[in-house]
PDB file of N, CA and C in Angstrom:
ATOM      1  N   UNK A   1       1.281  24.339  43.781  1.00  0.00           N
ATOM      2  CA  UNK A   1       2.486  23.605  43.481  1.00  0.00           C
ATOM      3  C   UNK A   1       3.649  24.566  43.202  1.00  0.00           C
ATOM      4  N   UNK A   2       3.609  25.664  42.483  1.00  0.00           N
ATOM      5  CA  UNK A   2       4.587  26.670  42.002  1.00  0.00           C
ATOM      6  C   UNK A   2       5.016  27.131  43.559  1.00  0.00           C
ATOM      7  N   UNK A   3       4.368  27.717  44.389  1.00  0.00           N
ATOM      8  CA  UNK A   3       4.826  28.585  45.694  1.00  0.00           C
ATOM      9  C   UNK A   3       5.534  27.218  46.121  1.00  0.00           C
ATOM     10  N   UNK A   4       5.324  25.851  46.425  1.00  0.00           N
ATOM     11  CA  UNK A   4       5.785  25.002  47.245  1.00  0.00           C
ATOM     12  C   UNK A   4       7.354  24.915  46.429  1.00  0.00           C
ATOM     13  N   UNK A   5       7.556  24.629  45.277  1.00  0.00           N
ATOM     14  CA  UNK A   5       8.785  24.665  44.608  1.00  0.00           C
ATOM     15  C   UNK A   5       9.660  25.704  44.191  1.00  0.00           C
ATOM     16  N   UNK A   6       9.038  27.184  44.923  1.00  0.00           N
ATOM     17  CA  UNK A   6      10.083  28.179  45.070  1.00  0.00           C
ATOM     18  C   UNK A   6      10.367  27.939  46.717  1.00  0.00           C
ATOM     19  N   UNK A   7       9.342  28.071  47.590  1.00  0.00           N
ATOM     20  CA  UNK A   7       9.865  27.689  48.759  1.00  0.00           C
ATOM     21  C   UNK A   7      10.787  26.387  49.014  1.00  0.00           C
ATOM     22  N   UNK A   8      10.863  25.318  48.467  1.00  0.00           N
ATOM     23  CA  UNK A   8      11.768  24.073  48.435  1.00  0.00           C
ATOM     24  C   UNK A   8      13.230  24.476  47.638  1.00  0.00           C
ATOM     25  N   UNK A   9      12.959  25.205  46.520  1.00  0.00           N
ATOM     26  CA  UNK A   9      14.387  25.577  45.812  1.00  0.00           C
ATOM     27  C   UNK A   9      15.154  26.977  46.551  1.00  0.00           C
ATOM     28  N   UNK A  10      14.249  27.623  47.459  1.00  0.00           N
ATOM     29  CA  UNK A  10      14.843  29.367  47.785  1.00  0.00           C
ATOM     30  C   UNK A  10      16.249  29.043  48.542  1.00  0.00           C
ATOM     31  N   UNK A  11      16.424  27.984  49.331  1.00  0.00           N
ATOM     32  CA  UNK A  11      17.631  27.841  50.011  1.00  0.00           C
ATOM     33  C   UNK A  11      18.996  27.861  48.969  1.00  0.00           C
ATOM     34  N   UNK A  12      18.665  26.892  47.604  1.00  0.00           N
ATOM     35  CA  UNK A  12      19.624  26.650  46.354  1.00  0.00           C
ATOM     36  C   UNK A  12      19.709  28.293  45.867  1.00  0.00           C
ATOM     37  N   UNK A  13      18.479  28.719  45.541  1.00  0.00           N
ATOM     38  CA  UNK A  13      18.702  30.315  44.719  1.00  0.00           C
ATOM     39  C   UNK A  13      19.450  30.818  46.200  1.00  0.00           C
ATOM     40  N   UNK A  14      19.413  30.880  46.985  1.00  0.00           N
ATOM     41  CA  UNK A  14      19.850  32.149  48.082  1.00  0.00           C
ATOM     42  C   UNK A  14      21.727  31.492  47.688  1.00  0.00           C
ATOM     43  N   UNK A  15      21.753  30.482  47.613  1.00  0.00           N
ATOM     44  CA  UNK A  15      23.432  29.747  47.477  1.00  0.00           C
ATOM     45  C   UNK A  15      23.850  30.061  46.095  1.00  0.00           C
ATOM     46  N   UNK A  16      22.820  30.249  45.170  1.00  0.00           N
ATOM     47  CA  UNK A  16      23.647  30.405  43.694  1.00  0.00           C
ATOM     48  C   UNK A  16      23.889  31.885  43.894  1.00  0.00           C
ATOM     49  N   UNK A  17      23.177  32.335  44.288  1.00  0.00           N
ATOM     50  CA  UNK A  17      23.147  34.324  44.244  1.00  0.00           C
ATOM     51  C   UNK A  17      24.544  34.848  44.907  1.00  0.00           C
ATOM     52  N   UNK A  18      24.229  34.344  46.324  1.00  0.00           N
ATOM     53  CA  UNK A  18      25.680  34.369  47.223  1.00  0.00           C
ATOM     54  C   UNK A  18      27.051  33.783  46.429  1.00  0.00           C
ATOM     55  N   UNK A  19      27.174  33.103  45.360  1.00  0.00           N
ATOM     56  CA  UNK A  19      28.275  32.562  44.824  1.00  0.00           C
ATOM     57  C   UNK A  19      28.844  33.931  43.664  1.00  0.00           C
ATOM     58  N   UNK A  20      27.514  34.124  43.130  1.00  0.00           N
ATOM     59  CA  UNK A  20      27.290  35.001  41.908  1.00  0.00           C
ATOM     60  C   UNK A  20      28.286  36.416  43.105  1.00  0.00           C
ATOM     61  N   UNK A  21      27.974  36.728  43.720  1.00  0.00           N
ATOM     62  CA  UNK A  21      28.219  37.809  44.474  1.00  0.00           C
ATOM     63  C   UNK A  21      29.798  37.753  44.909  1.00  0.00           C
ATOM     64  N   UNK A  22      29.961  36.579  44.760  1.00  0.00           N
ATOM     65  CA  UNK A  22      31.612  36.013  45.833  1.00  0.00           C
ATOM     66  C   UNK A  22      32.438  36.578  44.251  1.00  0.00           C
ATOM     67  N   UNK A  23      31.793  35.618  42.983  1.00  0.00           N
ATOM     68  CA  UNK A  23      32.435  35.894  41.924  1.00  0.00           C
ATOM     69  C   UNK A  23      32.357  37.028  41.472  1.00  0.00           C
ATOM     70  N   UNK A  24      31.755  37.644  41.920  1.00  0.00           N
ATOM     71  CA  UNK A  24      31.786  39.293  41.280  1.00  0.00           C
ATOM     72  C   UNK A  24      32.696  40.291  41.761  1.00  0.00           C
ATOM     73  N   UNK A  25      32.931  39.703  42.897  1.00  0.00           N
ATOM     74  CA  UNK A  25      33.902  40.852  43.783  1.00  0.00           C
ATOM     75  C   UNK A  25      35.280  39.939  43.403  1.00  0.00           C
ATOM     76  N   UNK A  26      35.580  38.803  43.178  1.00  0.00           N
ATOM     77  CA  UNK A  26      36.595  38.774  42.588  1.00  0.00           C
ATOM     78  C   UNK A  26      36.891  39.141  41.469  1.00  0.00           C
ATOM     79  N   UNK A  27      36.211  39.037  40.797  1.00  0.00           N
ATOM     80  CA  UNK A  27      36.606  39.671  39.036  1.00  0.00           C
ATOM     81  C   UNK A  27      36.875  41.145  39.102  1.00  0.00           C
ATOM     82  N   UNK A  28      35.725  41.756  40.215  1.00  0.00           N
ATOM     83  CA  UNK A  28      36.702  43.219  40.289  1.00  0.00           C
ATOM     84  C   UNK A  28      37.648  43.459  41.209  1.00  0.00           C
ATOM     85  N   UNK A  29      38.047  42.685  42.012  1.00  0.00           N
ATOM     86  CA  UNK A  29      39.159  42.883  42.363  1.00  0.00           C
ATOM     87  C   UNK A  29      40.120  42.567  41.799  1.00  0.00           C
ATOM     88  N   UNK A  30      40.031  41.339  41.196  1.00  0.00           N
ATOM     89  CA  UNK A  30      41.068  41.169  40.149  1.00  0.00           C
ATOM     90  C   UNK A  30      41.558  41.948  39.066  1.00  0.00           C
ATOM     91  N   UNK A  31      40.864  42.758  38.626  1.00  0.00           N
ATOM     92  CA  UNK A  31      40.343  43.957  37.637  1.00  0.00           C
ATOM     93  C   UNK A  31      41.220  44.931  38.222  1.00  0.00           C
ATOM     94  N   UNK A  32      41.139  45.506  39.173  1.00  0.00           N
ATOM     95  CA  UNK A  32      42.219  46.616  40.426  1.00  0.00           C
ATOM     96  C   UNK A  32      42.979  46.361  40.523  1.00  0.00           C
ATOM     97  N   UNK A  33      43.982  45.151  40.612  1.00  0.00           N
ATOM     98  CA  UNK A  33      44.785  44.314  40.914  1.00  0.00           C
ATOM     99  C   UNK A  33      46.347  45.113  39.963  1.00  0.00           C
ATOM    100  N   UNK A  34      46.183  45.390  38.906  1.00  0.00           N
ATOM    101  CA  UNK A  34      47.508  46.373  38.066  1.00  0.00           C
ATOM    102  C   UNK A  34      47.388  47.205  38.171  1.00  0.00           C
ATOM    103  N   UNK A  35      46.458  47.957  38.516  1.00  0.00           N
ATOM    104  CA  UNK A  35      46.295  49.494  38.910  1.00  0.00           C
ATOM    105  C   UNK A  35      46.903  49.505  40.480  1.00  0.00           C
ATOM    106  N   UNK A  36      46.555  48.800  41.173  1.00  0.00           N
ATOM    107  CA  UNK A  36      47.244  48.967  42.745  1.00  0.00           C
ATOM    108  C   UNK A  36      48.601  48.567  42.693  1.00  0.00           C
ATOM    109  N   UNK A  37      48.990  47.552  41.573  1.00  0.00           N
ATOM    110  CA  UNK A  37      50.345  47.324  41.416  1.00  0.00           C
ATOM    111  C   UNK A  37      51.399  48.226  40.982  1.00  0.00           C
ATOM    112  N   UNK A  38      50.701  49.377  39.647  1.00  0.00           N
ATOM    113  CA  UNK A  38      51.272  50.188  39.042  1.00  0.00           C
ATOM    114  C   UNK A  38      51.375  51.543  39.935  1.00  0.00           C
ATOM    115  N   UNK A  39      50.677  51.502  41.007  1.00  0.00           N
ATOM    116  CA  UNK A  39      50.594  52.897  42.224  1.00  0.00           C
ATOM    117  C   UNK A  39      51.930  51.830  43.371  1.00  0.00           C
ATOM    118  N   UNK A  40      51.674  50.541  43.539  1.00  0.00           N
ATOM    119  CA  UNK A  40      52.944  50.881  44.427  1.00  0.00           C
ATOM    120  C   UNK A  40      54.524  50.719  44.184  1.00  0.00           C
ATOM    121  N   UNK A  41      54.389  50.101  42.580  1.00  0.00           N
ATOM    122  CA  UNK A  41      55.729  50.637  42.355  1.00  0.00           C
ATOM    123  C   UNK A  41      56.139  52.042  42.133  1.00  0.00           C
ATOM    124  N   UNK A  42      55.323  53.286  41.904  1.00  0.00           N
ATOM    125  CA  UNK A  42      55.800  54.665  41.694  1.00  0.00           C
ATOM    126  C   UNK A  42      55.889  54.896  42.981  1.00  0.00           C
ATOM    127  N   UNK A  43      55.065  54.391  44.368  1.00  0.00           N
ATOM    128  CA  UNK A  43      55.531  54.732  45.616  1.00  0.00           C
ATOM    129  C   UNK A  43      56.979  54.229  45.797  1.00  0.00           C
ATOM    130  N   UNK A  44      57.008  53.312  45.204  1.00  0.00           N
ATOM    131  CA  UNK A  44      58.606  52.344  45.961  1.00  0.00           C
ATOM    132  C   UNK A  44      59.180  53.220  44.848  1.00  0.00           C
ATOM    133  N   UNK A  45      59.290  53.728  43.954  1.00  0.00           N
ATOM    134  CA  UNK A  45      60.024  54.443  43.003  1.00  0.00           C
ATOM    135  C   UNK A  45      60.549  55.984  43.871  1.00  0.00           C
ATOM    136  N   UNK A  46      59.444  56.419  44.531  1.00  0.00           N
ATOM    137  CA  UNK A  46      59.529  57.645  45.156  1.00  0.00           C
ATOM    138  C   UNK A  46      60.038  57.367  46.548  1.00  0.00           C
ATOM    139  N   UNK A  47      60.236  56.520  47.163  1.00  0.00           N
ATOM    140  CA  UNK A  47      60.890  55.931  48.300  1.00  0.00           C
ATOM    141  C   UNK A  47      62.347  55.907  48.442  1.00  0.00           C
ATOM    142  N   UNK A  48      62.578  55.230  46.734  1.00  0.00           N
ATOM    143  CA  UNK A  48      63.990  55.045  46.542  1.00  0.00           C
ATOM    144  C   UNK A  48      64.498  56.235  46.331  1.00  0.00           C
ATOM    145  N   UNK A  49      63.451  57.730  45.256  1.00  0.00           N
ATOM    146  CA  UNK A  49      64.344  58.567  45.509  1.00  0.00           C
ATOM    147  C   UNK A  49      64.569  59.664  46.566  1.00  0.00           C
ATOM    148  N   UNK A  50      63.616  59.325  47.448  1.00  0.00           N
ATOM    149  CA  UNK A  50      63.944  60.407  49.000  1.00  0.00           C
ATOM    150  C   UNK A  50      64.710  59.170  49.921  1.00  0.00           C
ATOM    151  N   UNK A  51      65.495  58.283  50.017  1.00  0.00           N
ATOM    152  CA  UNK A  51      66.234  57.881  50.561  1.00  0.00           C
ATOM    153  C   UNK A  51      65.297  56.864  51.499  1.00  0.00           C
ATOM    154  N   UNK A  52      64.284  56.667  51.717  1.00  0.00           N
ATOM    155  CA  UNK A  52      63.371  55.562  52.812  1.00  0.00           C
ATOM    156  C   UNK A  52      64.052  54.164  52.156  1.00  0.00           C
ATOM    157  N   UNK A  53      64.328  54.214  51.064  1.00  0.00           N
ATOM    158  CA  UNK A  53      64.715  52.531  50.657  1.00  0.00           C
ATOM    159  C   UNK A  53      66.086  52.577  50.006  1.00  0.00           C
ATOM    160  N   UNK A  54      66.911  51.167  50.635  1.00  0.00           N
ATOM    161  CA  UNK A  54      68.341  51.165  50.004  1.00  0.00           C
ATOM    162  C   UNK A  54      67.701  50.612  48.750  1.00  0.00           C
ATOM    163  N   UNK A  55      68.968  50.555  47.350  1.00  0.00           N
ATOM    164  CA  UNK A  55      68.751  50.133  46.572  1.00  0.00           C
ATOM    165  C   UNK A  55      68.519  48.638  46.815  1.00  0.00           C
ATOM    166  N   UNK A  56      69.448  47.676  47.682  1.00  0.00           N
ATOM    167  CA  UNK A  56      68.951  46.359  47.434  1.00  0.00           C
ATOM    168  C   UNK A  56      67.183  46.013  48.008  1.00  0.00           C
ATOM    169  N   UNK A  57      66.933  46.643  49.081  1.00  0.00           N
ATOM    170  CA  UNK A  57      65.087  46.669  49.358  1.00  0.00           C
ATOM    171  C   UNK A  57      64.481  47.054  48.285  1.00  0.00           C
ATOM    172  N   UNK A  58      64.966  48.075  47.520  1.00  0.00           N
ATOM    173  CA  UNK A  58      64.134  48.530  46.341  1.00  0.00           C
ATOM    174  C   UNK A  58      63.696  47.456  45.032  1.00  0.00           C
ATOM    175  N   UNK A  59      64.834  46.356  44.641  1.00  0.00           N
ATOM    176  CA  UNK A  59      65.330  45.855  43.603  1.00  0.00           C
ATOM    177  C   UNK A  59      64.549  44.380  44.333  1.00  0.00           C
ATOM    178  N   UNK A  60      64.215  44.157  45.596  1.00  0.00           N
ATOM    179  CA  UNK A  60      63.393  43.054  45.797  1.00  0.00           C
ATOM    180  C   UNK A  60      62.530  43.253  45.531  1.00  0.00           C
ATOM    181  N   UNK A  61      61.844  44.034  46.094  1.00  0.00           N
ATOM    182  CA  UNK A  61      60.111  44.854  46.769  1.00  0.00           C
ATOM    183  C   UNK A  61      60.090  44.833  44.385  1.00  0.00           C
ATOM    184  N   UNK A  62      60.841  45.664  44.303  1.00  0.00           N
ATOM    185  CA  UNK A  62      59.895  46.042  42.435  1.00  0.00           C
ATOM    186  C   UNK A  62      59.873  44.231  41.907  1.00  0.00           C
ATOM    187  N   UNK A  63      60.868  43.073  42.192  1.00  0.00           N
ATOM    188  CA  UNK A  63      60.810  42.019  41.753  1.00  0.00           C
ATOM    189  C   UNK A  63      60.012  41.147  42.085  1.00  0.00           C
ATOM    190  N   UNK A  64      58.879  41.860  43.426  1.00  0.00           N
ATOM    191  CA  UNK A  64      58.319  41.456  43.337  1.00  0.00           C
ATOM    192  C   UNK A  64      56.737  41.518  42.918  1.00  0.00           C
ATOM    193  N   UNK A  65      56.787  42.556  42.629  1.00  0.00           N
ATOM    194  CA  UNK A  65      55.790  43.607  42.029  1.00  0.00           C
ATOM    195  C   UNK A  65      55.786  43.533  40.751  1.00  0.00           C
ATOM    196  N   UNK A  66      56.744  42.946  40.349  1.00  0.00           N
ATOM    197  CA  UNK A  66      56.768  43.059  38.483  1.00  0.00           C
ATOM    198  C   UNK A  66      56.255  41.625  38.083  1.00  0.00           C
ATOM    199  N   UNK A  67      56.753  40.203  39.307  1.00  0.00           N
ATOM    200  CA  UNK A  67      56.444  39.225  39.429  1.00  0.00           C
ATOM    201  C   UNK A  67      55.110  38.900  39.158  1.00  0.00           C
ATOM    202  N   UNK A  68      54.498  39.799  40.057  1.00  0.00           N
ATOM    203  CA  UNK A  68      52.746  40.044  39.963  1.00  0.00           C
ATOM    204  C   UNK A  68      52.294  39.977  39.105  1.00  0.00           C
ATOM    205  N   UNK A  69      52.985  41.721  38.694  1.00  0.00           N
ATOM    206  CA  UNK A  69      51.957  41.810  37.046  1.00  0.00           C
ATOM    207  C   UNK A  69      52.366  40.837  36.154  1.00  0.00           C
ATOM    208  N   UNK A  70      53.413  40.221  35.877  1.00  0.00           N
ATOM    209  CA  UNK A  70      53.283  39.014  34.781  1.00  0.00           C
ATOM    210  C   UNK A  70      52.425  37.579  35.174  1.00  0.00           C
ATOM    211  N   UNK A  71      52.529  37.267  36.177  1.00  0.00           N
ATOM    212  CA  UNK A  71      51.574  36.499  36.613  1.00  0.00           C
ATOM    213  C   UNK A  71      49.977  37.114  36.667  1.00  0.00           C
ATOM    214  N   UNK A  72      49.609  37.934  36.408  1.00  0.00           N
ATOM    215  CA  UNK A  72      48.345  39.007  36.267  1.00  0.00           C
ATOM    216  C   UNK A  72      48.346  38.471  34.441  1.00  0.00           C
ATOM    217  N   UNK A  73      49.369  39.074  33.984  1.00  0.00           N
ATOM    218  CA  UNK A  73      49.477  39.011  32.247  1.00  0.00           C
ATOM    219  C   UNK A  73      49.286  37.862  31.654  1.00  0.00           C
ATOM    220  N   UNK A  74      49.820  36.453  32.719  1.00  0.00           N
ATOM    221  CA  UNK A  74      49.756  35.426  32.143  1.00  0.00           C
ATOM    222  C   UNK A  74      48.130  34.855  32.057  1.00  0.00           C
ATOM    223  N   UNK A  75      47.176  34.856  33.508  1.00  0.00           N
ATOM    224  CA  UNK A  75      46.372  34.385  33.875  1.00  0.00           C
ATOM    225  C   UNK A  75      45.581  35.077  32.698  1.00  0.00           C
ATOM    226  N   UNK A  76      46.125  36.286  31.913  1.00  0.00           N
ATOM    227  CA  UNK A  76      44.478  36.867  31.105  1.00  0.00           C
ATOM    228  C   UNK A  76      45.473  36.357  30.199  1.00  0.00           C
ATOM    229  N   UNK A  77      46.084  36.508  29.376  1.00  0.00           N
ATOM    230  CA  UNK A  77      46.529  35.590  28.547  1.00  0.00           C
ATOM    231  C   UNK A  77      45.929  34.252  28.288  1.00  0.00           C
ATOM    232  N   UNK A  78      46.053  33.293  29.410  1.00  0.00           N
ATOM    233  CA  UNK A  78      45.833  32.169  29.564  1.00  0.00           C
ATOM    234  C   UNK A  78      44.171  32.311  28.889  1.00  0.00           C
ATOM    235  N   UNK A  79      43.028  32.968  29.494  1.00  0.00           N
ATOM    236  CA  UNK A  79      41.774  33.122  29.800  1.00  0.00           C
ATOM    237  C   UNK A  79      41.132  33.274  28.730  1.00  0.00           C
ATOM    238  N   UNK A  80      41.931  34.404  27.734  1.00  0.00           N
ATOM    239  CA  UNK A  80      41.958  34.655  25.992  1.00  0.00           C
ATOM    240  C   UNK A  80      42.006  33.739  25.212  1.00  0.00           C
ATOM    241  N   UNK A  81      43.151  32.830  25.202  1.00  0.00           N
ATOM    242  CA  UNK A  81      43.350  31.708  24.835  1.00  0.00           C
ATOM    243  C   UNK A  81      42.208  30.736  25.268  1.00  0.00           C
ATOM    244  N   UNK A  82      41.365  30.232  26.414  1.00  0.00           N
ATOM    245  CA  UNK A  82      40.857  29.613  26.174  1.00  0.00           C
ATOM    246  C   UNK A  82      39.255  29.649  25.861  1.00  0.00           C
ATOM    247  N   UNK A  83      38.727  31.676  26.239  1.00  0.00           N
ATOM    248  CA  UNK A  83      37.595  31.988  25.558  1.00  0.00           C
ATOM    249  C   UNK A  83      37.597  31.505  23.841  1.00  0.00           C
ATOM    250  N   UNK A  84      38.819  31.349  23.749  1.00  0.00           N
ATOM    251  CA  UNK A  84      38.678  31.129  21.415  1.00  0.00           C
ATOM    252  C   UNK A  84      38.805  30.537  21.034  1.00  0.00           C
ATOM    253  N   UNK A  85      38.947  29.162  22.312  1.00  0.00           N
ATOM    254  CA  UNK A  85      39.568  27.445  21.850  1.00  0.00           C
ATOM    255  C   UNK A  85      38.242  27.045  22.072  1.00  0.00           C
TER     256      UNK A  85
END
């Protein structure tokens, strides 16, 4: 009876594992996510000062990069708040 009800459930474990795996690579990517943000604003920083970017490209591109990280700040914010509620 035990072998018949791992063979009947292995399709469900092979789907929970594969989920476990989907969520894992998001949390670390999400995790990378201000570190890749904080490397390409010092590139766009170093862009602006060897001349590759006018100031108005510069002043979008960082607005939207700064956009990020507060939306990054909010979502763990948010997440804090509701691990303690």
């Amino acid at each position: 009876m035990l072998i018949l009800d791992k063979l009947l459930l292995s399709p469900l474990n092979a789907t929970i594992w594969a989920a476990r795996q989907v969520l894992n690579a998001i949390q670390q990517e999400e995790a990378a996510e201000p570190e890749r943000i904080t490397a390409d604003l010092s590139n766009l920083y170093m862009m602006l000062e060897t001349g590759r970017l006018t100031e108005a490209e510069f002043s979008a591109r960082e607005k939207e990069l700064l956009d990020q990280l507060d939306r990054i700040e909010e979502r763990a914010t948010t997440a804090q708040v509701a691990s303690k509620g």
